[in-house]
Protein backbone atom coordinates (compact mmCIF):
# COMPACT_ATOMS: atom_id res chain seq x y z
CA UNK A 1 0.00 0.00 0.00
CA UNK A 2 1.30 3.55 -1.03
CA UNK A 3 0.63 5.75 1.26
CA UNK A 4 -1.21 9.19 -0.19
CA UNK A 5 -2.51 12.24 1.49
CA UNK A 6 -6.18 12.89 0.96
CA UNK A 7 -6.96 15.05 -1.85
CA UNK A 8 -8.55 18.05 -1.37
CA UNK A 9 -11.78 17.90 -2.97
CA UNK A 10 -13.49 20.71 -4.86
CA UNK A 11 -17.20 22.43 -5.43
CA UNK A 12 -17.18 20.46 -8.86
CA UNK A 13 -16.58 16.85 -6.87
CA UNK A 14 -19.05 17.96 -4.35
CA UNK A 15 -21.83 18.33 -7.10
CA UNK A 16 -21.12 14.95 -8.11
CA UNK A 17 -21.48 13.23 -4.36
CA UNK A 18 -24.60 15.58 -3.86
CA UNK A 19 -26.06 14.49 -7.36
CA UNK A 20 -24.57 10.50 -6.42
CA UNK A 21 -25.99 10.96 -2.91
CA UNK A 22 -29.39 12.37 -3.55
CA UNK A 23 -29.98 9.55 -6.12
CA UNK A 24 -28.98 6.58 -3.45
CA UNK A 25 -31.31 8.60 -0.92
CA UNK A 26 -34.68 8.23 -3.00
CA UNK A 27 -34.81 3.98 -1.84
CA UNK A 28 -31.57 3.50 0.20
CA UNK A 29 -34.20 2.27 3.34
CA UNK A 30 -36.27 0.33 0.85
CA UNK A 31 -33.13 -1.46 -0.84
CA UNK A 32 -30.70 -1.81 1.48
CA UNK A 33 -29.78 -3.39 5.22
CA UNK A 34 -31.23 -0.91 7.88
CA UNK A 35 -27.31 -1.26 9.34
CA UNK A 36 -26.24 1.02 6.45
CA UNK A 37 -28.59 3.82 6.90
CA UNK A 38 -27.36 4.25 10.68
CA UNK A 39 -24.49 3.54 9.80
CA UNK A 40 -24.40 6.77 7.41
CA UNK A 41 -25.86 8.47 10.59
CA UNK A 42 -22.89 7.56 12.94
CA UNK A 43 -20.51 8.48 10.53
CA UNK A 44 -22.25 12.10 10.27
CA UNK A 45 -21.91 11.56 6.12
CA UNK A 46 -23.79 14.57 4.69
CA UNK A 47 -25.64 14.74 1.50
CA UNK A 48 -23.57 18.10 0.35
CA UNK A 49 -20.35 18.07 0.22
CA UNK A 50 -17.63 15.37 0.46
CA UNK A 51 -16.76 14.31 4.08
CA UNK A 52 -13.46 15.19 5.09
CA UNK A 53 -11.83 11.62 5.70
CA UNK A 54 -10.08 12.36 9.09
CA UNK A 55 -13.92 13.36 10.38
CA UNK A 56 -15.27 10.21 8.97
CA UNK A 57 -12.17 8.05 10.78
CA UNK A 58 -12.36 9.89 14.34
CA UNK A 59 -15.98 9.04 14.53
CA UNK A 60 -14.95 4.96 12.86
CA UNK A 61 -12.59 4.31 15.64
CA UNK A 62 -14.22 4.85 18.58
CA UNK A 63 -17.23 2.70 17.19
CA UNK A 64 -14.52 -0.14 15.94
CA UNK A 65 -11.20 0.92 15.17
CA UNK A 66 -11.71 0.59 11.55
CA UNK A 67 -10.34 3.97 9.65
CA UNK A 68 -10.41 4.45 5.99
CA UNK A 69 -7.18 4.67 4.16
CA UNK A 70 -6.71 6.80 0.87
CA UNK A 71 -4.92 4.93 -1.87
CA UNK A 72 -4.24 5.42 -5.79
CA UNK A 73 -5.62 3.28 -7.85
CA UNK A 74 -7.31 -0.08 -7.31
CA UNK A 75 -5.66 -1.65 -3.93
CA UNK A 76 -5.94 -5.83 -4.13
CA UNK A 77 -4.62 -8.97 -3.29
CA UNK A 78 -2.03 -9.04 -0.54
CA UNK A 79 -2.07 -5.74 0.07
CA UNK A 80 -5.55 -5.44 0.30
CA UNK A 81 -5.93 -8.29 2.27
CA UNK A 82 -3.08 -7.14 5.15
CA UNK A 83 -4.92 -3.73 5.28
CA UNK A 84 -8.38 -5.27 6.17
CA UNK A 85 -6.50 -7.19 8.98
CA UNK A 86 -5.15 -4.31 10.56
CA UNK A 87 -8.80 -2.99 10.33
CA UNK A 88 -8.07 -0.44 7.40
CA UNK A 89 -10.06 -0.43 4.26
CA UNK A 90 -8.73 1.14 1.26
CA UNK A 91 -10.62 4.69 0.15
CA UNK A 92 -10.01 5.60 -3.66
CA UNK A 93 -9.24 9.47 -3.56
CA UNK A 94 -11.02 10.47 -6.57
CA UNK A 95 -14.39 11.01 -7.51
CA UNK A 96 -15.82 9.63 -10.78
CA UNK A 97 -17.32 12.24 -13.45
CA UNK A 98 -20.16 13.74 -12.96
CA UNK A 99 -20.90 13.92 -16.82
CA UNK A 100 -21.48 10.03 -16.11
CA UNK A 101 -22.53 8.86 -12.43
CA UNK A 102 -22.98 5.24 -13.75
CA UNK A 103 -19.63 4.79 -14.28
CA UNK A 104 -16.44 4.51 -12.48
CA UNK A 105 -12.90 3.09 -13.38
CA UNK A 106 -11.85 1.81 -10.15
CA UNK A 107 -13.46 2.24 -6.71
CA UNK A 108 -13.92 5.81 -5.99
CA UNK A 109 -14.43 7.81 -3.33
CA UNK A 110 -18.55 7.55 -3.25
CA UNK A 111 -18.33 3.35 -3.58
CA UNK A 112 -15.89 3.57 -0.42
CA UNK A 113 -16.85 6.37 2.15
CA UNK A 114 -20.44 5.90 1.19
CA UNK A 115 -20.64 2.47 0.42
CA UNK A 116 -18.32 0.31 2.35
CA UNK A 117 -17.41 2.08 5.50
CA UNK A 118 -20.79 2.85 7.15
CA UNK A 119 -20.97 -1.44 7.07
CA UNK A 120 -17.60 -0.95 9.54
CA UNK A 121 -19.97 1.01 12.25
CA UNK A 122 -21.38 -2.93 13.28
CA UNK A 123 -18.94 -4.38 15.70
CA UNK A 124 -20.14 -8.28 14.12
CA UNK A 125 -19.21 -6.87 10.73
CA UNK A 126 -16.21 -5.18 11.38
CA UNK A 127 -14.61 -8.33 13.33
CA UNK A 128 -15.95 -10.55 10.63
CA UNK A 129 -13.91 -7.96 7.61
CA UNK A 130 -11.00 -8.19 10.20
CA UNK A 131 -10.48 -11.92 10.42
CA UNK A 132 -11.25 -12.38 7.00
CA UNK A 133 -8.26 -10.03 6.33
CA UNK A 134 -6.21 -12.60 8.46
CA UNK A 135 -6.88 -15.57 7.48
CA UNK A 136 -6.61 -14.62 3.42
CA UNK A 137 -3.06 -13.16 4.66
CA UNK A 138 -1.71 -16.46 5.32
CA UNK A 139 -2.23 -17.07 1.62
CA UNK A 140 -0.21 -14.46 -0.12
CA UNK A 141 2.17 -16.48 -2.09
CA UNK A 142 -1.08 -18.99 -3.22
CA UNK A 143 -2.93 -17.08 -5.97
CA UNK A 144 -5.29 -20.54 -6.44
CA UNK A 145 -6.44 -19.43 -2.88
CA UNK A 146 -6.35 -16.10 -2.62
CA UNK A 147 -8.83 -16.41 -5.94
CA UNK A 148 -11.25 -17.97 -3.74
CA UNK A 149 -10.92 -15.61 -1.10
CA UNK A 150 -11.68 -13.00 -3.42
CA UNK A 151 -14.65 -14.89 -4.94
CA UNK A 152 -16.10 -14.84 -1.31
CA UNK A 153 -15.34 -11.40 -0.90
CA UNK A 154 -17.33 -10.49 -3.80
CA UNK A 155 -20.31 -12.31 -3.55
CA UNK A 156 -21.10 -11.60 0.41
CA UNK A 157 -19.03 -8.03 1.14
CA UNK A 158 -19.45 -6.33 -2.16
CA UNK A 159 -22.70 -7.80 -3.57
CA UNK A 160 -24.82 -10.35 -1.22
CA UNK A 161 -27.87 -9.87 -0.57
CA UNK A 162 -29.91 -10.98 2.51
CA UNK A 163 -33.53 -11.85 3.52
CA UNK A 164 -34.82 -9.63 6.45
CA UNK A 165 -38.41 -9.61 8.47
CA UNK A 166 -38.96 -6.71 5.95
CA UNK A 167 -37.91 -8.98 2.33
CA UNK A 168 -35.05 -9.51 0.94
CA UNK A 169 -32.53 -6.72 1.39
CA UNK A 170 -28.97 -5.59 -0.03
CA UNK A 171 -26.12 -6.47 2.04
CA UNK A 172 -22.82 -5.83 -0.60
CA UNK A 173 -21.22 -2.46 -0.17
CA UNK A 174 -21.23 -2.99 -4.17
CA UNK A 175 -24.64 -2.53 -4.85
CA UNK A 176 -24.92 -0.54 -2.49
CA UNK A 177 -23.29 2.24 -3.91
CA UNK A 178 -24.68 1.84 -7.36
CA UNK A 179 -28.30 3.16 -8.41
CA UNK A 180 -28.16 1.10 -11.10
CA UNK A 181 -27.05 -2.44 -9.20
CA UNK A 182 -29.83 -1.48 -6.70
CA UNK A 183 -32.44 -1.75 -8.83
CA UNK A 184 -31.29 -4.79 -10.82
CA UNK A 185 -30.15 -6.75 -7.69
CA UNK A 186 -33.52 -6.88 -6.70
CA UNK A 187 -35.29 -7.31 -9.70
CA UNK A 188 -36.08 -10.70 -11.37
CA UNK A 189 -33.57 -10.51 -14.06
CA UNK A 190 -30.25 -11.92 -12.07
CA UNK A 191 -30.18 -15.78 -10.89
CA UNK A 192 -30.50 -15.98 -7.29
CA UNK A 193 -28.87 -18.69 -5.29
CA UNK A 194 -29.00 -19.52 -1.65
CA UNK A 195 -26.06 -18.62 -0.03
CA UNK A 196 -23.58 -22.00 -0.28
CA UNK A 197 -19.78 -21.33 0.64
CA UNK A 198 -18.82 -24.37 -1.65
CA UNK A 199 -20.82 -22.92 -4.57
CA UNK A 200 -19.51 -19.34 -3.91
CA UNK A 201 -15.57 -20.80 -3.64
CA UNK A 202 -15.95 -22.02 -7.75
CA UNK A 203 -17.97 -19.46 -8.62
CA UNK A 204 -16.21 -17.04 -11.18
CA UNK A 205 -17.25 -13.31 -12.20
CA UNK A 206 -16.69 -10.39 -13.81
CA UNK A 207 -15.90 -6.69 -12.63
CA UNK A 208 -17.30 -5.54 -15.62
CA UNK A 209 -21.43 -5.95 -16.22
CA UNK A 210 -23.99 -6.17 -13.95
CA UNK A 211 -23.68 -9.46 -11.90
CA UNK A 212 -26.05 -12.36 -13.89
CA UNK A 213 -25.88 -14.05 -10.34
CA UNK A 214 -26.12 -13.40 -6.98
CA UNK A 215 -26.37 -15.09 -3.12
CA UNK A 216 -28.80 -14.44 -0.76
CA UNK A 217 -27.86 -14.92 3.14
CA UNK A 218 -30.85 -16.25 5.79
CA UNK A 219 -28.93 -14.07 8.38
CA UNK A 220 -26.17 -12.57 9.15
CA UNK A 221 -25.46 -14.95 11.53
CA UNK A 222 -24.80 -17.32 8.46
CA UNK A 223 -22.17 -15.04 7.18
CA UNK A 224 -20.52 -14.46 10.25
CA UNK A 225 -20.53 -18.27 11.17
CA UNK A 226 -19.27 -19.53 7.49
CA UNK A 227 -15.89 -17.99 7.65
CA UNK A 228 -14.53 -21.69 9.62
CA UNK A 229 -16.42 -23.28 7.37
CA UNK A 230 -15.10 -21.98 3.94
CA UNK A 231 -11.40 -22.17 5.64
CA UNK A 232 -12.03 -25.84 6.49
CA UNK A 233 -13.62 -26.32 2.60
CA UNK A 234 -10.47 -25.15 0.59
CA UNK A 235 -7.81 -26.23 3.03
CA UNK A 236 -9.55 -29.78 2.32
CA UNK A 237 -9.39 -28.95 -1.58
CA UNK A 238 -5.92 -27.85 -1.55
């Protein structure tokens, strides 16, 4: 990880989160985990302006000593994986154009501070994210691995969904961030699996469309609690 200082974001990057924010605002609490909207809260993110990342990460750490980290570029494999288990997550310090909201080239600024880090406000979640971080770590040299691990991440972290008292929910930072994913994740056009760690460990995908499947979780509790169980599944297949 290279270490950068945050940029200093201007009134044309702040139309861009307002426009980006105001959009995610009109279903967020229809859509999406009630943990996300409080989390928002607790992080005092504002629909405005850009939050100033060292106001974001004060409030983080007392909740769970997670901070947000800015880094150039996209940050991945061992890297990424050492960061998340010294409970840091990776903050790309650019915003996308605001000619096209849709799009981004690599994580920016709104599918970080917006979409992954209110997650980190649940202590559950944030321990979960932490040992994850640890036990993919012990893998760096073993890219047949580490694949997996990233396959995991991606459908649970960045684009699971969940069932909740209220229907079925978003859970993936992801989608979350996306207008676009929102709406499709929860209409009837992708395949929808029950969450299965063994399914999810061969499962490939691509970065680069809309996701033509996804995994649903009964509970958190079944995410939290699969973590030994997907260790114990490829250390058996390797």
């Amino acid at each position: 990880m290279k270490k950068v200082l945050f940029k200093k974001f201007g009134p044309t990057e702040d139309r861009t989160w307002k426009a980006l924010f105001a959009r995610q605002s009109l279903k967020r609490d229809l859509q999406i985990v009630p943990q996300f909207s409080q989390g928002l809260k607790a992080l005092g993110h504002c629909a405005e302006t850009i939050p100033h990342l060292e106001n974001v990460n004060s409030r983080l750490r007392k909740l769970t000593g997670w901070e947000g980290v800015p880094v150039e570029g996209l940050e991945e494999g061992a890297s990424f994986y050492d960061m998340l288990a010294q409970r840091k997550f990776p903050i790309g310090n650019f915003i996308r154009d605001e000619k096209d909201l849709s799009y981004t080239p690599a994580p920016d600024i709104f599918h970080d501070l917006y979409g992954h880090l209110p997650f980190f406000v649940d202590p559950q979640y944030a321990e979960f994210c932490q040992e994850y971080g640890r036990q993919a770590s012990k893998y760096k040299n073993d890219p047949k691995i580490l694949q997996e691990f990233e396959r995991f991440f991606w459908f649970t972290i960045e684009f699971g969904l969940i069932e909740t008292a209220e229907g079925r929910r978003i859970f993936g930072a992801g989608i979350a961030s996306s207008y676009g994913e929102c709406e499709y994740a929860l209409s009837t056009r992708p395949i929808i699996k029950n969450f299965d760690v063994e399914a999810i460990r061969n499962q490939e995908f691509r970065i680069d469309i809309f996701q033509e499947q996804l995994f649903v979780l009964k509970s958190v509790d079944q995410l939290y609690g699969s973590l030994d169980i997907f260790v114990k599944a490829y250390k058996a297949a390797h």
